[in-house]
C-alpha atoms as a PDB file:
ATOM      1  CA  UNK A   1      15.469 -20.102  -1.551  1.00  0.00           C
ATOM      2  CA  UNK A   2      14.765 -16.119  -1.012  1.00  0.00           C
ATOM      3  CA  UNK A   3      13.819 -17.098   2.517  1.00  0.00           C
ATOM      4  CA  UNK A   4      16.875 -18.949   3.166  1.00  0.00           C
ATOM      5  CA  UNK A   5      19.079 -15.870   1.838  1.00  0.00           C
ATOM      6  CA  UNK A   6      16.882 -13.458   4.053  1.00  0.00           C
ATOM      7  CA  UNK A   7      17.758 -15.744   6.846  1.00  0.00           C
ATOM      8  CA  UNK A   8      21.739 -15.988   6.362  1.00  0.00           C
ATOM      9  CA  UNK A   9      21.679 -12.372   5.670  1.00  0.00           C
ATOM     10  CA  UNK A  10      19.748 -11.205   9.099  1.00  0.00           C
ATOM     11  CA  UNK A  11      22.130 -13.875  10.785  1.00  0.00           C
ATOM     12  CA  UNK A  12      25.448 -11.886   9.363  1.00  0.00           C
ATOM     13  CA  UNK A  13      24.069  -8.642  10.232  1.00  0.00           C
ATOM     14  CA  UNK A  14      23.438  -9.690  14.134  1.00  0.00           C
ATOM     15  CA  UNK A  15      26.681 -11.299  13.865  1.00  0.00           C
ATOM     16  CA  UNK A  16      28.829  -7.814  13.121  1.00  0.00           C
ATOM     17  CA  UNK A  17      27.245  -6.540  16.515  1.00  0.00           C
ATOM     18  CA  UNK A  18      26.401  -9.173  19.281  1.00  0.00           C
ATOM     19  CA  UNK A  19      25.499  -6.320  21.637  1.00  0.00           C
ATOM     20  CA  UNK A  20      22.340  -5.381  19.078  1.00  0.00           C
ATOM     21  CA  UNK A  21      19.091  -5.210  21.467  1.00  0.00           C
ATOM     22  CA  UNK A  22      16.239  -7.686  20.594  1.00  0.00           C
ATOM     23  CA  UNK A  23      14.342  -4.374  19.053  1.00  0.00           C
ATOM     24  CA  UNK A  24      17.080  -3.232  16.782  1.00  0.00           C
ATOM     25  CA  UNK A  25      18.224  -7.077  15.858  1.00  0.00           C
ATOM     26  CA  UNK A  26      14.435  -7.256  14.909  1.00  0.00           C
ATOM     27  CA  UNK A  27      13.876  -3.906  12.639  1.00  0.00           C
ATOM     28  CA  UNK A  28      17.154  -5.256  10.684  1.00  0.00           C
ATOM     29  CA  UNK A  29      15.154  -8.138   9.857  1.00  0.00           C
ATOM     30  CA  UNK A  30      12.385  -6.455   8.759  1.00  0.00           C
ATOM     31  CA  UNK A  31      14.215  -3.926   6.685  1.00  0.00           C
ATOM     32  CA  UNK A  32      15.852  -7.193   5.438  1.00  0.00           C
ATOM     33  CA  UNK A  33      12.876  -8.918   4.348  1.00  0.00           C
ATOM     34  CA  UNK A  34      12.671 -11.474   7.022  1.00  0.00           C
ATOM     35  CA  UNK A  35       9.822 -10.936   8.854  1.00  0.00           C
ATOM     36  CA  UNK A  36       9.231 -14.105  10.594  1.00  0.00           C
ATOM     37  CA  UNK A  37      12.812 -13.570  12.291  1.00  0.00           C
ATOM     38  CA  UNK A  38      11.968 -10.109  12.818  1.00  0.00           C
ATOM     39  CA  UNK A  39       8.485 -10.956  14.775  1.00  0.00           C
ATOM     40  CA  UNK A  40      10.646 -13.232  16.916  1.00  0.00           C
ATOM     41  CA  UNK A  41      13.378 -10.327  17.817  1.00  0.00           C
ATOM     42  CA  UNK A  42      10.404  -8.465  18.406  1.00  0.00           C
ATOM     43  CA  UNK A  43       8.621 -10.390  20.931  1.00  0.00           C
ATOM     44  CA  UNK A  44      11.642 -11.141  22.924  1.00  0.00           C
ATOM     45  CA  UNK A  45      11.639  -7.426  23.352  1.00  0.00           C
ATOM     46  CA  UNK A  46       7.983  -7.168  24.581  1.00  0.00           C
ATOM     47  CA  UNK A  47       9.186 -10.352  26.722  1.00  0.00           C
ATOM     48  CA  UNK A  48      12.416  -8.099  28.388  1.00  0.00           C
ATOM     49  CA  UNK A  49      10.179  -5.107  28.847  1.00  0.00           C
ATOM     50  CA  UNK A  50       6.297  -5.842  28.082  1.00  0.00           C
ATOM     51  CA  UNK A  51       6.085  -1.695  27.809  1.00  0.00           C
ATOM     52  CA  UNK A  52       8.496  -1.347  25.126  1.00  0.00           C
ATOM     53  CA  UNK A  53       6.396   0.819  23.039  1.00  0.00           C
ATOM     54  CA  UNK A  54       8.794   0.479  19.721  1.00  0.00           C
ATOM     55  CA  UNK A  55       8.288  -2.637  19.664  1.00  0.00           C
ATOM     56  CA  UNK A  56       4.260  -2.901  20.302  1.00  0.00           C
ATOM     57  CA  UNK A  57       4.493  -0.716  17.084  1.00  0.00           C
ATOM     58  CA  UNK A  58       6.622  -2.533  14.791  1.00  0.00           C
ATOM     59  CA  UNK A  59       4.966  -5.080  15.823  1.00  0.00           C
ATOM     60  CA  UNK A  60       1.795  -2.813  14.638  1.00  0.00           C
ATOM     61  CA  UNK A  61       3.233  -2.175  11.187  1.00  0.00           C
ATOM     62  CA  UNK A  62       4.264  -6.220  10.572  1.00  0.00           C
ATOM     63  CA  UNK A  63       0.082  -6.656  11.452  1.00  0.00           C
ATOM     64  CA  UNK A  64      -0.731  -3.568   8.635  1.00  0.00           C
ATOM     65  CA  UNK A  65       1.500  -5.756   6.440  1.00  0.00           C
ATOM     66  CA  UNK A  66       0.001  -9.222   6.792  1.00  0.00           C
ATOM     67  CA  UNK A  67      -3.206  -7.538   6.665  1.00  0.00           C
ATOM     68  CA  UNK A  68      -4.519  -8.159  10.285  1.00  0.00           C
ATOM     69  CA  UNK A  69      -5.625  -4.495  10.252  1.00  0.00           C
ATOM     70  CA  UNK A  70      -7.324  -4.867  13.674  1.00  0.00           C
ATOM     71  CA  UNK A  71      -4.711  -6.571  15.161  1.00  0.00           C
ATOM     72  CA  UNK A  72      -2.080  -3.594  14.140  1.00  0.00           C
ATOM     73  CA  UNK A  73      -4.828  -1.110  16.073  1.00  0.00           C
ATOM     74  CA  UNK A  74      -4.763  -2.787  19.210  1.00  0.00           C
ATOM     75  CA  UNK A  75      -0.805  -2.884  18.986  1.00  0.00           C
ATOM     76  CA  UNK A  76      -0.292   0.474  18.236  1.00  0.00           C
ATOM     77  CA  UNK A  77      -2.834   2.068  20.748  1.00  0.00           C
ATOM     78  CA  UNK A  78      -1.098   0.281  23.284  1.00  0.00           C
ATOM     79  CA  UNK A  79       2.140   1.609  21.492  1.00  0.00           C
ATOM     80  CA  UNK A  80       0.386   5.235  22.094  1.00  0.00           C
ATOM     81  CA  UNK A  81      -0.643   4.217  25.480  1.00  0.00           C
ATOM     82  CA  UNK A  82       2.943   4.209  26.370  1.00  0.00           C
ATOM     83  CA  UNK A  83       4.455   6.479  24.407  1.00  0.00           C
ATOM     84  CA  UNK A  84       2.122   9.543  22.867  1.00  0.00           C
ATOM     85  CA  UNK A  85       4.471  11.994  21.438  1.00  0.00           C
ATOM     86  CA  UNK A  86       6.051   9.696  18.487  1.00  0.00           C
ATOM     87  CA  UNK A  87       4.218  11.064  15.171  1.00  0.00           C
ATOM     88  CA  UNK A  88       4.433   7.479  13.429  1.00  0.00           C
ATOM     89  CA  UNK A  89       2.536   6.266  15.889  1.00  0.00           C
ATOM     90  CA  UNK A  90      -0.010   8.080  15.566  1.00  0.00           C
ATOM     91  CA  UNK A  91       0.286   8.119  11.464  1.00  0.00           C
ATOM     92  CA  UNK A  92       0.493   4.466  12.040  1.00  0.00           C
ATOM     93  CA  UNK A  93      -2.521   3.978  13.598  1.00  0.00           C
ATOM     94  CA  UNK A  94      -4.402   6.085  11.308  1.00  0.00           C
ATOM     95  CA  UNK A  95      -3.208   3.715   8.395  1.00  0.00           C
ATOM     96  CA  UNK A  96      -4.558   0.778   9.789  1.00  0.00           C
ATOM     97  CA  UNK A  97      -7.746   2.341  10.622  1.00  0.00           C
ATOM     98  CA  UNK A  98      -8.332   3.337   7.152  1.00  0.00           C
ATOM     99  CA  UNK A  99      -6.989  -0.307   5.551  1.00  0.00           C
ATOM    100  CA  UNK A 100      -9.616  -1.634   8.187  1.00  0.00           C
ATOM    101  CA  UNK A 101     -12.175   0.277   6.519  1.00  0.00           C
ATOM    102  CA  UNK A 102     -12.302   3.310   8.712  1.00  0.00           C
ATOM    103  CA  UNK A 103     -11.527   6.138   7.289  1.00  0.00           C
ATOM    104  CA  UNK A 104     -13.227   8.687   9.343  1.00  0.00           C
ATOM    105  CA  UNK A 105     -11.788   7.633  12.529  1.00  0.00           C
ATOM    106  CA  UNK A 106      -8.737   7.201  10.857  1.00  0.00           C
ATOM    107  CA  UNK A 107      -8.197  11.082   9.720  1.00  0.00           C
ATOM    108  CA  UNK A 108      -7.594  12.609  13.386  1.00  0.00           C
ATOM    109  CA  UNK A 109      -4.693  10.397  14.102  1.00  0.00           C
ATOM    110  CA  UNK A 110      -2.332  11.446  10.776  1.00  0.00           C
ATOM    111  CA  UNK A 111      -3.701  14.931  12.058  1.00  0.00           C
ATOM    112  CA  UNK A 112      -1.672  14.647  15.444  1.00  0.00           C
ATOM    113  CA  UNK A 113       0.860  12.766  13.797  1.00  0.00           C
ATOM    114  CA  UNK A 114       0.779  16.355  12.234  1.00  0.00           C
ATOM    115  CA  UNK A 115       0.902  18.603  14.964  1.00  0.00           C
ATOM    116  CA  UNK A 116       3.574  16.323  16.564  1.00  0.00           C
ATOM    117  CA  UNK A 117       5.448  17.077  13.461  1.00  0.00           C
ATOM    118  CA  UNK A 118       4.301  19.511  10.962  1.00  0.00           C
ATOM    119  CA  UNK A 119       7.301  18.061   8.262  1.00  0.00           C
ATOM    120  CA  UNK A 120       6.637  14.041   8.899  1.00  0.00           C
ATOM    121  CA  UNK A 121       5.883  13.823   5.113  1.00  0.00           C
ATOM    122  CA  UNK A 122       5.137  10.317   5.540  1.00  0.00           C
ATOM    123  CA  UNK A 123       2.014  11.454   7.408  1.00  0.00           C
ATOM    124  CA  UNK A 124       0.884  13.829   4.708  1.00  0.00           C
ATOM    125  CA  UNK A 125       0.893  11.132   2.743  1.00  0.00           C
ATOM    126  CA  UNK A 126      -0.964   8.825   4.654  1.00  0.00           C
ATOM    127  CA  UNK A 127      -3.685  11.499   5.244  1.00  0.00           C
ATOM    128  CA  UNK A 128      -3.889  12.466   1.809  1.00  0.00           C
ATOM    129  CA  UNK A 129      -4.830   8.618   1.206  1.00  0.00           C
ATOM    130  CA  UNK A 130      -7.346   8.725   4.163  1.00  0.00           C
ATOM    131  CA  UNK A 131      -8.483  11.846   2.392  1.00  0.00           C
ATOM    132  CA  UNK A 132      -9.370  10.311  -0.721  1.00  0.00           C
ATOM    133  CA  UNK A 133     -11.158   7.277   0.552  1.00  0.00           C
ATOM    134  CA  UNK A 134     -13.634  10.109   2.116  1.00  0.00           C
ATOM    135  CA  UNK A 135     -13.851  11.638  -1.164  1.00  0.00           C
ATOM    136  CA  UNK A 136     -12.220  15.276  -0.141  1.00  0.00           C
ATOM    137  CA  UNK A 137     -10.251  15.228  -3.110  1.00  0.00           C
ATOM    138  CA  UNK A 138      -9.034  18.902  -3.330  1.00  0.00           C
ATOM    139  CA  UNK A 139      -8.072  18.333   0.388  1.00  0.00           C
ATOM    140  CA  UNK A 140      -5.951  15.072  -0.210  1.00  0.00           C
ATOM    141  CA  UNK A 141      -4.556  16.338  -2.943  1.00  0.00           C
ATOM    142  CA  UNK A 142      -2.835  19.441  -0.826  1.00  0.00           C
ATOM    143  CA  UNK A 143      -1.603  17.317   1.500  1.00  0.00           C
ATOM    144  CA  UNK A 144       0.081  14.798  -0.937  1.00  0.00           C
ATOM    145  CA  UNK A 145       1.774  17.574  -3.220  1.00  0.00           C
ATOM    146  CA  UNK A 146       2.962  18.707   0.705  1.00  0.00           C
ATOM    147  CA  UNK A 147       4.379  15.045   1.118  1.00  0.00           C
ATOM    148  CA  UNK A 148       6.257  15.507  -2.052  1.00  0.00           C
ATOM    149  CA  UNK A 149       7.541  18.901  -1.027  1.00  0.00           C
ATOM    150  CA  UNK A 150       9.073  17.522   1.792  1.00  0.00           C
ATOM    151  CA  UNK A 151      10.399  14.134  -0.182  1.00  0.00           C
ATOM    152  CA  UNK A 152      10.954  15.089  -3.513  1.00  0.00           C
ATOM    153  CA  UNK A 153      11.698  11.466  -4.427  1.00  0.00           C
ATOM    154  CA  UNK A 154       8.831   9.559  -2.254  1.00  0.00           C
ATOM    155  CA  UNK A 155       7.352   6.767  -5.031  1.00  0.00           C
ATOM    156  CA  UNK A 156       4.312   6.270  -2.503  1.00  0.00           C
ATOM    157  CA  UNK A 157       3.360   9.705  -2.737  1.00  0.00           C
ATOM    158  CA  UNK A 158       3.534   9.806  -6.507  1.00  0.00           C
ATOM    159  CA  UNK A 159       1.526   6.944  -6.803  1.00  0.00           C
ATOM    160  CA  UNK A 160      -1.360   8.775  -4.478  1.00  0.00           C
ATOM    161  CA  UNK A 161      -0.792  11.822  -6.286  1.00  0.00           C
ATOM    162  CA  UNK A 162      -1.972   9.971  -9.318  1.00  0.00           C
ATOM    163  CA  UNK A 163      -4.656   8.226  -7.937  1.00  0.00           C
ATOM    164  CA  UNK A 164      -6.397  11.348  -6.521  1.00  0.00           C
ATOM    165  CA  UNK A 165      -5.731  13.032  -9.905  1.00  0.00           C
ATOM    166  CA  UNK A 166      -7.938  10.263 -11.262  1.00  0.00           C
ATOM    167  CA  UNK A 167     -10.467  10.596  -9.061  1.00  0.00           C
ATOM    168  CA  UNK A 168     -11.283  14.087  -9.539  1.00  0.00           C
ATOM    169  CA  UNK A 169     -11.000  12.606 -13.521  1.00  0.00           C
ATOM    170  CA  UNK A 170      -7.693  14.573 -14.572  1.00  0.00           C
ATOM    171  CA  UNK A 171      -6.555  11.225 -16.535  1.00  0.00           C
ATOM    172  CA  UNK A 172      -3.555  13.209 -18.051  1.00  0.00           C
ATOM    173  CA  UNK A 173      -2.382  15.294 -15.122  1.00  0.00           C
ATOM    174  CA  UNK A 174      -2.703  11.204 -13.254  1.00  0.00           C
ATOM    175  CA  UNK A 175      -0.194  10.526 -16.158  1.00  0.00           C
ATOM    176  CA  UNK A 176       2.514  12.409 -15.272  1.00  0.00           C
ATOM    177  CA  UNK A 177       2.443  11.233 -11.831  1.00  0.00           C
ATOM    178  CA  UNK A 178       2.021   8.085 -12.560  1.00  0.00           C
ATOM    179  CA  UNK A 179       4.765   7.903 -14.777  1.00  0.00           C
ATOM    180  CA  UNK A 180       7.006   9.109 -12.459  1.00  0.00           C
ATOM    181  CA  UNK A 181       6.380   6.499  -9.987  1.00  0.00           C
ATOM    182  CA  UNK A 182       6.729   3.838 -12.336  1.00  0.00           C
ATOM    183  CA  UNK A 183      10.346   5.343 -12.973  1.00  0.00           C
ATOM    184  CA  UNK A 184      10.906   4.846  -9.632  1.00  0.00           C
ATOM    185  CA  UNK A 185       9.315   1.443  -8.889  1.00  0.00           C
ATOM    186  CA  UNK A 186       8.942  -0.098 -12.334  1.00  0.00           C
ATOM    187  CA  UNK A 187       8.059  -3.787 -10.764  1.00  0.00           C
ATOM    188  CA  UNK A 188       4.618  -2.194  -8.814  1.00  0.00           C
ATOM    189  CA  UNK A 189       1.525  -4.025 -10.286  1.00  0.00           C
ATOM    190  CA  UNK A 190      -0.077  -1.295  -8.096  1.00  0.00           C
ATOM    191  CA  UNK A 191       1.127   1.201 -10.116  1.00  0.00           C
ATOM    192  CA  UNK A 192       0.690  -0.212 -13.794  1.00  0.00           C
ATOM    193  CA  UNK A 193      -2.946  -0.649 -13.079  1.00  0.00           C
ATOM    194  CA  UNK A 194      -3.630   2.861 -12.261  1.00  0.00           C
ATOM    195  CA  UNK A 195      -1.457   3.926 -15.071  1.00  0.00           C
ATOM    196  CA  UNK A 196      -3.611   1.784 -17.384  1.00  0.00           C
ATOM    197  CA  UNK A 197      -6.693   3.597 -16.021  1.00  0.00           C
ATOM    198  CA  UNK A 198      -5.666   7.236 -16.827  1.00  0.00           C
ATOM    199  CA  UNK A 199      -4.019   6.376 -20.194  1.00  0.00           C
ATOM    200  CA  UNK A 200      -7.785   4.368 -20.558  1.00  0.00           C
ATOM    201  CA  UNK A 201      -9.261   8.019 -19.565  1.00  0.00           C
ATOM    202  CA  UNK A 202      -6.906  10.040 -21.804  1.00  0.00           C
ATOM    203  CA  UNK A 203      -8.188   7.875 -24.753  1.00  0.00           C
ATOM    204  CA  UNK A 204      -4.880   6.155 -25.004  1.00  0.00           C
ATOM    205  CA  UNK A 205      -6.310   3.042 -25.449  1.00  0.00           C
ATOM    206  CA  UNK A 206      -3.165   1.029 -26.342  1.00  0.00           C
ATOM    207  CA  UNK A 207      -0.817   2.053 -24.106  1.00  0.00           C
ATOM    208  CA  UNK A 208      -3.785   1.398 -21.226  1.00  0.00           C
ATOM    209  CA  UNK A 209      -4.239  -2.050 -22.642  1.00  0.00           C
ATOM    210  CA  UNK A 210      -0.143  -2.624 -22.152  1.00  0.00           C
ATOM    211  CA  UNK A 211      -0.286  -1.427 -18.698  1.00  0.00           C
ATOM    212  CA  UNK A 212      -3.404  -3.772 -17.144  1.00  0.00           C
ATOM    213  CA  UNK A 213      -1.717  -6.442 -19.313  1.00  0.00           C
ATOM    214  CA  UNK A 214       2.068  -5.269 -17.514  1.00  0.00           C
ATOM    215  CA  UNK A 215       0.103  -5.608 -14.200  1.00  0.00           C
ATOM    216  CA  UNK A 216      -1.132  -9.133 -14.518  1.00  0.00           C
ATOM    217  CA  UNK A 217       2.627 -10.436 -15.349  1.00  0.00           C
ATOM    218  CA  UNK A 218       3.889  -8.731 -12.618  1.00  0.00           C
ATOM    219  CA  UNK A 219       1.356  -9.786  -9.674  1.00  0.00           C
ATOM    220  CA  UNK A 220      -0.463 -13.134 -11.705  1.00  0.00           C
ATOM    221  CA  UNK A 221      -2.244 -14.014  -8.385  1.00  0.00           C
ATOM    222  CA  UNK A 222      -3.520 -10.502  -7.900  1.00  0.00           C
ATOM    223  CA  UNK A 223      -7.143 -10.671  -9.094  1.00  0.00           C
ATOM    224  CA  UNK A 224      -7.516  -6.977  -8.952  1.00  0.00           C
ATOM    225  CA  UNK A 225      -5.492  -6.925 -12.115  1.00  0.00           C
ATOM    226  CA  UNK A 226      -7.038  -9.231 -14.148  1.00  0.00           C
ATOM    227  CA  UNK A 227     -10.481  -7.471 -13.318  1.00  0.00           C
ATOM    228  CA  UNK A 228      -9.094  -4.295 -14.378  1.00  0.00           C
ATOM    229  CA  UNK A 229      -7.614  -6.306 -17.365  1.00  0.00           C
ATOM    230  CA  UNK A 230     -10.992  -7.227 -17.817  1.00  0.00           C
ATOM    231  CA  UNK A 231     -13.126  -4.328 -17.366  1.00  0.00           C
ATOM    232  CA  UNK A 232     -10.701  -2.623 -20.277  1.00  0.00           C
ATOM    233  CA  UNK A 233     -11.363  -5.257 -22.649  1.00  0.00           C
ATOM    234  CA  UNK A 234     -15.234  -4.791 -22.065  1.00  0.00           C
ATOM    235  CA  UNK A 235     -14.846  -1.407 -22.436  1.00  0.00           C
ATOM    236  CA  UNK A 236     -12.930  -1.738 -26.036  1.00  0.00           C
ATOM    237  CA  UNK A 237     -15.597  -4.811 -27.365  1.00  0.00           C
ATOM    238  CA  UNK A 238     -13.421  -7.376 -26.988  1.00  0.00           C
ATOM    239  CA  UNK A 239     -15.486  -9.807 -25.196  1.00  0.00           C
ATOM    240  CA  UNK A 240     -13.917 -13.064 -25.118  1.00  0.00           C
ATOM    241  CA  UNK A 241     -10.464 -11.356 -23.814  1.00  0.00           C
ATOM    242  CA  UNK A 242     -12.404  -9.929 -21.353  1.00  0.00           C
ATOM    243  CA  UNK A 243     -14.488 -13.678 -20.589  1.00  0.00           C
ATOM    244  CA  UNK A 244     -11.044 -14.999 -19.623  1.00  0.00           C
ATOM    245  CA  UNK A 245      -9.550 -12.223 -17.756  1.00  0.00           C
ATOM    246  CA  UNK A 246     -12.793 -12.414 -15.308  1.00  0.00           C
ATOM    247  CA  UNK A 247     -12.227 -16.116 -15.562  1.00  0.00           C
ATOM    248  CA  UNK A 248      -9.003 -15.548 -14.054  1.00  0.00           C
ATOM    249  CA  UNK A 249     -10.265 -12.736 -11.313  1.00  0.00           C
ATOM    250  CA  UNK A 250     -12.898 -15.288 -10.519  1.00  0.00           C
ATOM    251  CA  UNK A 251     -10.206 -18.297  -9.427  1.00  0.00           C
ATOM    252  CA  UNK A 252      -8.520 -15.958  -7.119  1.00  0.00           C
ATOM    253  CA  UNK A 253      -9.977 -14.410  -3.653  1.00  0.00           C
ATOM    254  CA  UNK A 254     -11.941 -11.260  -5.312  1.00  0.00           C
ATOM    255  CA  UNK A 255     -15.624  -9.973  -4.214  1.00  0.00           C
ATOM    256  CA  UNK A 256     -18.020 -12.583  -6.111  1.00  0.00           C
ATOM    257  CA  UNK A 257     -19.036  -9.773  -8.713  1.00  0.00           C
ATOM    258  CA  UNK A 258     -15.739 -10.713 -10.707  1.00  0.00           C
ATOM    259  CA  UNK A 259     -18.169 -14.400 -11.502  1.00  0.00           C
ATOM    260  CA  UNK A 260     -20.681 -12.125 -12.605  1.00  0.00           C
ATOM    261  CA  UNK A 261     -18.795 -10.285 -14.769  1.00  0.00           C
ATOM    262  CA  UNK A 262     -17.640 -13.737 -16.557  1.00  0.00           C
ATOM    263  CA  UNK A 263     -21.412 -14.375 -17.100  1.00  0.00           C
ATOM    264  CA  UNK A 264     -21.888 -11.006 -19.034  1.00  0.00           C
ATOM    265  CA  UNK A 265     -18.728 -11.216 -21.057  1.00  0.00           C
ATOM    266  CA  UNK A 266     -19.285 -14.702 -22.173  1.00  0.00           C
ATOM    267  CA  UNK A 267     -22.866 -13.452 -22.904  1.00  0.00           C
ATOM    268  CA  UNK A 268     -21.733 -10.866 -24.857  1.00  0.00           C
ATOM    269  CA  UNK A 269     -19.150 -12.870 -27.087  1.00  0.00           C
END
């Protein structure tokens, strides 16, 4: 049904401009949701004028999406190939290094996103995340507060800010943050669970428990959050909760320590 309405509501935007190019027909799908129409739109572009760089990189960014994080390098290197002095490019290309598990290479492209544009806050972002999966947490968390200088309002960048508060175990200062983006995005399983951790680390124990719990109703078929979910209720001695919250991690695509952690809870009970 959602996809249906995605699809009659891409179809009346095109329709209030027939001259709308195959590229700009296609990012008004995909800032309407409907990426499958959007992916067509954008290949008919590539098909007009295979060196259409926009459209190698939104093509790029639909890969980072789906999670075909090699497949969204190749696109947006040939994006740069034609096209170098575009910072999201660049920033881009970066991000799906990193998601691809690459975070070294990864750092020297939201760096000339950088020096393309000093203020793309969007690329202080990114870097700050690129930052922390190196572990150069004092570094990452410059360039993040810098993202949120520039966008006051940016949820993503709260939600990093928090995370890289965590890691450098500042539970409470992760709070704030944290808070903050939930205000913003209060249906982000993302965020819940990383609330739940630094209310967890600020001894806060209840309100933790409410927020791993808030995470698995809000992404069910996210085994992250039942493993967090779980981990808590090891943490507190309550064993069986935490049997069947592993259970549940274990029945969903998750690294196959989530079936150990079943054994050890049930073990424990």
């Amino acid at each position: 049904m959602a996809r249906k309405k995605r699809r009659k509501r891409t179809k009346a935007i095109a329709a209030e401009d027939g001259s709308l190019s195959p590229l700009d027909a296609g990012l008004r799908a995909h800032q309407a949701g409907d990426l499958a129409d959007a992916k067509a739109h954008y290949q008919k572009a590539l098909e007009d004028n295979p060196s259409d760089a926009g459209a190698l990189h939104l093509l790029g960014v639909m890969a980072i999406q789906s999670g075909d994080f090699q497949g969204a390098v190749e696109r947006i290197e040939n994006a740069i190939a034609v096209n170098a002095q575009v910072p999201a490019f660049h920033d881009h290309l970066g991000l799906a290094l990193r998601q691809s598990g690459r975070p070294t290479e990864a750092e020297p492209h939201h760096r000339r996103a950088l020096e393309l544009n000093a203020e793309f806050a969007p690329a202080h972002n990114n870097l700050a995340g690129t930052l922390l999966a190196l572990k150069r947490y004092a570094e990452a968390e410059k360039q993040v507060r810098q993202a949120l200088k520039l966008q006051p309002g940016e949820i993503g960048a709260r939600l990093n800010l928090g995370r890289i508060l965590l890691a450098q175990n500042r539970p409470r200062a992760a709070i704030d943050a944290l808070e903050a983006a939930k205000r913003g995005q209060p249906e982000s399983a993302e965020t819940a669970m990383h609330l739940g951790r630094a209310y967890q680390g600020a001894g806060m124990r209840e309100k933790a428990g409410a927020s791993f719990r808030q995470a698995t109703k809000l992404t069910p078929k996210d085994a992250r959050c039942w493993m967090e979910l779980g981990t808590f209720h090891m943490a507190t001695e309550q064993f069986a909760e935490a049997a069947e919250a592993f259970k549940k991690a274990a029945a969903k695509p998750l690294p196959a320590c989530a079936n150990r952690r079943v054994s050890w809870a049930k073990f424990r009970c």
